[in-house]
PDB file of N, CA and C in Angstrom:
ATOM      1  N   UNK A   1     205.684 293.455  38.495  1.00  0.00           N
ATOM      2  CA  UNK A   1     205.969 292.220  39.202  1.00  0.00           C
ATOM      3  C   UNK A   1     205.921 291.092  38.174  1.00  0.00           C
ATOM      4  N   UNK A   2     207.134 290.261  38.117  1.00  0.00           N
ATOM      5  CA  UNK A   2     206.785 288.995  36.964  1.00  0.00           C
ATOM      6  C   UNK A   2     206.820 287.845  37.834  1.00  0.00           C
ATOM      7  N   UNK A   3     206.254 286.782  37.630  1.00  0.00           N
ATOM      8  CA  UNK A   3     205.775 285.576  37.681  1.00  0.00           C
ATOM      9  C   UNK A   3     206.043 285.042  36.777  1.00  0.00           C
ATOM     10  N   UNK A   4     205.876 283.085  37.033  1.00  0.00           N
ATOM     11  CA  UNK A   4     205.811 282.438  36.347  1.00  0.00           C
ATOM     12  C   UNK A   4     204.980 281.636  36.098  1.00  0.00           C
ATOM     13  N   UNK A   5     204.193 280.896  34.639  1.00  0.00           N
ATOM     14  CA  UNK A   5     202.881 280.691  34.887  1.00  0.00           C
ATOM     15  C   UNK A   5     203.007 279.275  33.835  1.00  0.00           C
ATOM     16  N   UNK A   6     202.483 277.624  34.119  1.00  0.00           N
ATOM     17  CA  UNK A   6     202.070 276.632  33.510  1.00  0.00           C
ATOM     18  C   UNK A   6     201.151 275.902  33.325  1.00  0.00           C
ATOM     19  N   UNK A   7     200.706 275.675  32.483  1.00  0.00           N
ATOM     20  CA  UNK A   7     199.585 274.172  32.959  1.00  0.00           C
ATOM     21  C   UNK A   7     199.891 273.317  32.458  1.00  0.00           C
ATOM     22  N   UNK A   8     199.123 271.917  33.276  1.00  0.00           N
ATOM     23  CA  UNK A   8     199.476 270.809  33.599  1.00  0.00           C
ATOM     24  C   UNK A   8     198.437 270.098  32.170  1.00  0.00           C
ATOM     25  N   UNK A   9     198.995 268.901  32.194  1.00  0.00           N
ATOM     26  CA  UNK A   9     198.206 267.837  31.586  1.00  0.00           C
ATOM     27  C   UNK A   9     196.851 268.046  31.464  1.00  0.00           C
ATOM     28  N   UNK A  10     196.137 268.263  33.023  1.00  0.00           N
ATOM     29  CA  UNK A  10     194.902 268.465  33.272  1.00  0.00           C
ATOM     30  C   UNK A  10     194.153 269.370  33.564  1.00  0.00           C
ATOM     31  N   UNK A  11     194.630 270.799  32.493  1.00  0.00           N
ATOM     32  CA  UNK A  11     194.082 271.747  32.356  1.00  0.00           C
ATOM     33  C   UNK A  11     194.460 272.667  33.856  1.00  0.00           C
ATOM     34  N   UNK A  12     195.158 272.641  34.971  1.00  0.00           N
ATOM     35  CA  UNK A  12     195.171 273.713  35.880  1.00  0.00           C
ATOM     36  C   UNK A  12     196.454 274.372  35.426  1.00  0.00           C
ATOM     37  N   UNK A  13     196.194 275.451  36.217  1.00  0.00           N
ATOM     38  CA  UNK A  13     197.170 276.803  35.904  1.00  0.00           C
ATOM     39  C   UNK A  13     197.654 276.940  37.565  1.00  0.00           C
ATOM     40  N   UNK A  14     198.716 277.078  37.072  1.00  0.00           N
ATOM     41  CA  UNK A  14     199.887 277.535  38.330  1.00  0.00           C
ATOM     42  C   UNK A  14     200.913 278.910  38.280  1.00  0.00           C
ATOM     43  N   UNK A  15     200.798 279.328  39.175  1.00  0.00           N
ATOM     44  CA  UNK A  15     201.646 280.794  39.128  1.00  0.00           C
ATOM     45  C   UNK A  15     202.188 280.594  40.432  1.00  0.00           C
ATOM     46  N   UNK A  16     203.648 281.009  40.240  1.00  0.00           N
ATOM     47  CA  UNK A  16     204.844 281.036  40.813  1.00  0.00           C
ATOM     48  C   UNK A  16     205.272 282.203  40.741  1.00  0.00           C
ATOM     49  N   UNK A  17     206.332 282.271  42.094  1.00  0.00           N
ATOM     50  CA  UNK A  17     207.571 283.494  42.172  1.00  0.00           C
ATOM     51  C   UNK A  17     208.800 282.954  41.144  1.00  0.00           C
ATOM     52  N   UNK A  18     209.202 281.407  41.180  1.00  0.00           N
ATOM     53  CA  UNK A  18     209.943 280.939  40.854  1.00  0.00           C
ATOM     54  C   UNK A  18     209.737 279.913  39.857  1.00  0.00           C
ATOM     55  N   UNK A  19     210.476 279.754  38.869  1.00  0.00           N
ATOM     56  CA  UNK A  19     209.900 278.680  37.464  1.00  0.00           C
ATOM     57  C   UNK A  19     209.771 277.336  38.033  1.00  0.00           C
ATOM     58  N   UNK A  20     208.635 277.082  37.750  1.00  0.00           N
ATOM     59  CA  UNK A  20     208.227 275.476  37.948  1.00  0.00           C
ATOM     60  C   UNK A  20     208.910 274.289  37.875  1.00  0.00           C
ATOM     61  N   UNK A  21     209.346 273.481  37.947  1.00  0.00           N
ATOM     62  CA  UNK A  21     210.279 272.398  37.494  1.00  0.00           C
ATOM     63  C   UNK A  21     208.830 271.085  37.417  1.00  0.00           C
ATOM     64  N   UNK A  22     209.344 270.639  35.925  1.00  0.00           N
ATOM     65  CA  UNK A  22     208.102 269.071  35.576  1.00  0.00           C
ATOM     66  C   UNK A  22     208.824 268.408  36.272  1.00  0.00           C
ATOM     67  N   UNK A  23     207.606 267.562  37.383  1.00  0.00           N
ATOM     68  CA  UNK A  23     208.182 266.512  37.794  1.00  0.00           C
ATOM     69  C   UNK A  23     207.408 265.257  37.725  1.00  0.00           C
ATOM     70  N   UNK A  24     207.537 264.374  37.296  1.00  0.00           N
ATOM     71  CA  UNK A  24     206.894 262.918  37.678  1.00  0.00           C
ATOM     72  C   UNK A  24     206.375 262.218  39.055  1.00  0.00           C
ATOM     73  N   UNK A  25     204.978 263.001  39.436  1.00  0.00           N
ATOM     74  CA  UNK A  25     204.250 261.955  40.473  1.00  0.00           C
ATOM     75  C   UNK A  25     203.711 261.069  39.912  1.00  0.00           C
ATOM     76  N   UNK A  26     202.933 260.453  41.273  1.00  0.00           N
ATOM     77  CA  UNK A  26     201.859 258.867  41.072  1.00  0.00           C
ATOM     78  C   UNK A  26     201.151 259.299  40.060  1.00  0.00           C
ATOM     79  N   UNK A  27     200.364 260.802  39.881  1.00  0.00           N
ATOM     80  CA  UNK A  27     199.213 260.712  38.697  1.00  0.00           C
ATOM     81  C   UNK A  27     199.886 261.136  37.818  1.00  0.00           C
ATOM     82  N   UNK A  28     201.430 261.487  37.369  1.00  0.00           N
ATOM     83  CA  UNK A  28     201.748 261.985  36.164  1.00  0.00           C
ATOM     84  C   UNK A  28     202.587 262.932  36.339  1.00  0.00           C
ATOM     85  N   UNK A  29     203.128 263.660  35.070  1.00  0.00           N
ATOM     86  CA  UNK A  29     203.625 264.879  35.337  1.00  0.00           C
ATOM     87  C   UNK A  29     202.916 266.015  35.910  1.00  0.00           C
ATOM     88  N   UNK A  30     203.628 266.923  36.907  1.00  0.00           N
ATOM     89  CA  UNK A  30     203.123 268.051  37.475  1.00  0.00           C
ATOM     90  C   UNK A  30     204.046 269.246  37.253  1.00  0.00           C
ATOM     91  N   UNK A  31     204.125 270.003  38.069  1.00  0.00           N
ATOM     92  CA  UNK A  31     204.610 271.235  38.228  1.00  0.00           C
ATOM     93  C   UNK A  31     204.741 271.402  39.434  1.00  0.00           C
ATOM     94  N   UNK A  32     206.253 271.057  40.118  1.00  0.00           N
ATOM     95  CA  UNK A  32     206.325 271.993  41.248  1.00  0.00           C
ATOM     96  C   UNK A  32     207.303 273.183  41.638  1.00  0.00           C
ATOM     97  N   UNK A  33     207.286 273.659  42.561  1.00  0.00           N
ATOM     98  CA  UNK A  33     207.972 274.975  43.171  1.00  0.00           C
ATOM     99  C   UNK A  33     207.246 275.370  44.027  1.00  0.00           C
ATOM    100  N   UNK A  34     206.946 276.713  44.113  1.00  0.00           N
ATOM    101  CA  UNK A  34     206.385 277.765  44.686  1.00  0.00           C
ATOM    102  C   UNK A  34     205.159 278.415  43.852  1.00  0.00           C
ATOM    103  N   UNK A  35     204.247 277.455  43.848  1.00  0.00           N
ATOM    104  CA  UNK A  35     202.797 277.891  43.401  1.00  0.00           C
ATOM    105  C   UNK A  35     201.754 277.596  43.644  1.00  0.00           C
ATOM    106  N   UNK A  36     200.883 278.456  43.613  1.00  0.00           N
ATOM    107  CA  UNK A  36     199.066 279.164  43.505  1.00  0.00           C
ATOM    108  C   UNK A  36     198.762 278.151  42.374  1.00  0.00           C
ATOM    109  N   UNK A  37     197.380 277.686  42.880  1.00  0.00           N
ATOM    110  CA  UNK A  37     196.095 277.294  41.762  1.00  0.00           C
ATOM    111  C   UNK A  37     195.503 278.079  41.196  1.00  0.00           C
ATOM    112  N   UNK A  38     195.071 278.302  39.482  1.00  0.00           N
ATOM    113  CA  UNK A  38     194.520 279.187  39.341  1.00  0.00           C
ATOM    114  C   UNK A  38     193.299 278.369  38.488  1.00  0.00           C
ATOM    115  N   UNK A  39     192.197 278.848  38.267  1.00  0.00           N
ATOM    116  CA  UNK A  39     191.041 279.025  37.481  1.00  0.00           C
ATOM    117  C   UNK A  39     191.671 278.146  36.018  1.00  0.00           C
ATOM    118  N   UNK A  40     190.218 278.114  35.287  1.00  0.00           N
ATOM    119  CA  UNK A  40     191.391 277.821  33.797  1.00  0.00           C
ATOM    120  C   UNK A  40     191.287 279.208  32.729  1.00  0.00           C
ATOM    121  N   UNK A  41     191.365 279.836  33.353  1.00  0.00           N
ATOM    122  CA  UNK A  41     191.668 281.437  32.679  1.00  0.00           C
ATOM    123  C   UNK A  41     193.123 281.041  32.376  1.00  0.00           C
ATOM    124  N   UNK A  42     193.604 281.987  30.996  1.00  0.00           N
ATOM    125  CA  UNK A  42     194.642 281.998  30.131  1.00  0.00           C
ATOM    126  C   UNK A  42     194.633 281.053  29.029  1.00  0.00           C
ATOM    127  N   UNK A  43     193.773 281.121  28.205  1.00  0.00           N
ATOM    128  CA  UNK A  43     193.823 279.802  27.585  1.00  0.00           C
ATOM    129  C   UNK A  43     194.874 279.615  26.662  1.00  0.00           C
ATOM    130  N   UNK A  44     195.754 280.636  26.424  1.00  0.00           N
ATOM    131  CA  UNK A  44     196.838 280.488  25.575  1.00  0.00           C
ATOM    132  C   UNK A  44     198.317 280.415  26.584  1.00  0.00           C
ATOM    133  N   UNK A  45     198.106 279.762  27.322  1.00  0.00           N
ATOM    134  CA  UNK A  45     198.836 279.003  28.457  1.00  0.00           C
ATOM    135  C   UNK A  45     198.737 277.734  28.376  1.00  0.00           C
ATOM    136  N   UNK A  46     199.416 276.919  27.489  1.00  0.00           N
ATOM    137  CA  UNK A  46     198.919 275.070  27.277  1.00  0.00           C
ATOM    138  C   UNK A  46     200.367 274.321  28.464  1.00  0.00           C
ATOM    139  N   UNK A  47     200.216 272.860  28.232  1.00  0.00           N
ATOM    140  CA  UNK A  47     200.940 272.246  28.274  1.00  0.00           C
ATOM    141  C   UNK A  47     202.084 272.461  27.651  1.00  0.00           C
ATOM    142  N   UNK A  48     202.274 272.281  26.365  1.00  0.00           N
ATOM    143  CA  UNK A  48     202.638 272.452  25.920  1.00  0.00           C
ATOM    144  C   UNK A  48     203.731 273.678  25.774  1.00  0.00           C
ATOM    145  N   UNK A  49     203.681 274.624  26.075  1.00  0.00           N
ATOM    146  CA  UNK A  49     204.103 276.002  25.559  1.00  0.00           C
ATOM    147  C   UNK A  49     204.605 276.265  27.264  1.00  0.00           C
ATOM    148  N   UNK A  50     204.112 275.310  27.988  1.00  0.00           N
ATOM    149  CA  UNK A  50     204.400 275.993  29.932  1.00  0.00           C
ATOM    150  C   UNK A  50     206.389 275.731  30.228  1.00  0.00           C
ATOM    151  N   UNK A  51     206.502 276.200  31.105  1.00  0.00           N
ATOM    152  CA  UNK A  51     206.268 277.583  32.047  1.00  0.00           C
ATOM    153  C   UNK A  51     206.286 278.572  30.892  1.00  0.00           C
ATOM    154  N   UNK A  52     205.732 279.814  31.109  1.00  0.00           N
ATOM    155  CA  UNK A  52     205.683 281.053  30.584  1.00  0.00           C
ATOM    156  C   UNK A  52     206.486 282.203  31.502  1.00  0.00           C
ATOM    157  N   UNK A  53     206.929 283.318  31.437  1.00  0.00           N
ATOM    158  CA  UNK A  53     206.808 284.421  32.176  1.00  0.00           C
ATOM    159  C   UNK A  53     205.766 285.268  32.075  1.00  0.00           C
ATOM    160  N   UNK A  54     205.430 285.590  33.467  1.00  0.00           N
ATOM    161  CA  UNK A  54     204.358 286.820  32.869  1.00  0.00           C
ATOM    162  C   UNK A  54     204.413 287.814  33.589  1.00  0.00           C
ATOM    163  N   UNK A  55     204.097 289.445  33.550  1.00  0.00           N
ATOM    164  CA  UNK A  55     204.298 290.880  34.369  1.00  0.00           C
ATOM    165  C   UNK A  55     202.272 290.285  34.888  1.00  0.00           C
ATOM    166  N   UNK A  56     202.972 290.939  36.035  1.00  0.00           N
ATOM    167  CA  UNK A  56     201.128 291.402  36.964  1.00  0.00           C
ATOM    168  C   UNK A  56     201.451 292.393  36.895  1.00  0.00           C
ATOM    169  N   UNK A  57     200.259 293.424  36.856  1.00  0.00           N
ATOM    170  CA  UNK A  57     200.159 294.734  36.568  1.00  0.00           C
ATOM    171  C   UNK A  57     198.913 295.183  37.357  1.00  0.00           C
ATOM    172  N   UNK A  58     198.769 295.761  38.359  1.00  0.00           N
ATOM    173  CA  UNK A  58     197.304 296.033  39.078  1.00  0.00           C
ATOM    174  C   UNK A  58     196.790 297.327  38.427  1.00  0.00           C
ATOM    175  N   UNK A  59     195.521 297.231  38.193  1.00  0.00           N
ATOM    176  CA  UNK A  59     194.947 298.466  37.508  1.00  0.00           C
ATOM    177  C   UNK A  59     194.143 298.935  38.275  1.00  0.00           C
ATOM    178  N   UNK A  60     194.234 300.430  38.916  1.00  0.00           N
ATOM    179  CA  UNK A  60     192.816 300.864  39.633  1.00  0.00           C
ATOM    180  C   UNK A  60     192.047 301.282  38.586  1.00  0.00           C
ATOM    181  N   UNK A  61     190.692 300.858  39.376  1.00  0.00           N
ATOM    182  CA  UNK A  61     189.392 300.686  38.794  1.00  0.00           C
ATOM    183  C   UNK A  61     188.955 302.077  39.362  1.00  0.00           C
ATOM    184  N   UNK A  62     188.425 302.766  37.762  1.00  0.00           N
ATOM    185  CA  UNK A  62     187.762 304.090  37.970  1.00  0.00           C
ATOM    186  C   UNK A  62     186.711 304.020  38.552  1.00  0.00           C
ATOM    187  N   UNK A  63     186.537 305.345  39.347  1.00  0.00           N
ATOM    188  CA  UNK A  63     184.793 305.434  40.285  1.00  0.00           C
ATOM    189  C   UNK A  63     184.037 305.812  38.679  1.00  0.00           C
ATOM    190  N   UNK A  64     182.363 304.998  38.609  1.00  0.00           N
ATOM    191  CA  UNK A  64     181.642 305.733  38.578  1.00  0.00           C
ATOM    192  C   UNK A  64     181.295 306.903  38.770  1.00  0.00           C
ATOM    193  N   UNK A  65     180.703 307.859  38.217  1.00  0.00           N
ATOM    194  CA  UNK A  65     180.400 308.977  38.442  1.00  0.00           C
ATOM    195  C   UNK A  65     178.937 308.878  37.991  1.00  0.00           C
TER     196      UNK A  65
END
């Protein structure tokens, strides 16, 4: 599954189905489309360098034994 993934000015992370478009609100540039808030996990996800593509990949988690 790929996504698309940016952050903003102020450090949040956004993930999308669809690439973000910068837009100019009242507090500044943002990011909109079709996206989720995320954590500030990815740190090699800047301003700078945003939108990205990225694959999700779900991993099952082995039982203990």
């Amino acid at each position: 599954m790929k996504k698309w993934m940016a952050r903003d000015k102020d450090g949040f992370l956004f993930i999308g189905d669809t690439k973000p478009v910068l837009c100019r609100g009242g507090a500044g540039y943002t990011w909109e489309g079709r996206v989720d808030y995320l954590s500030s996990s990815f740190p090699e996800i800047t301003f700078e360098n945003s939108p990205k593509m990225i694959e999700v990949k779900i991993i099952e988690e082995l039982e203990e034994k």
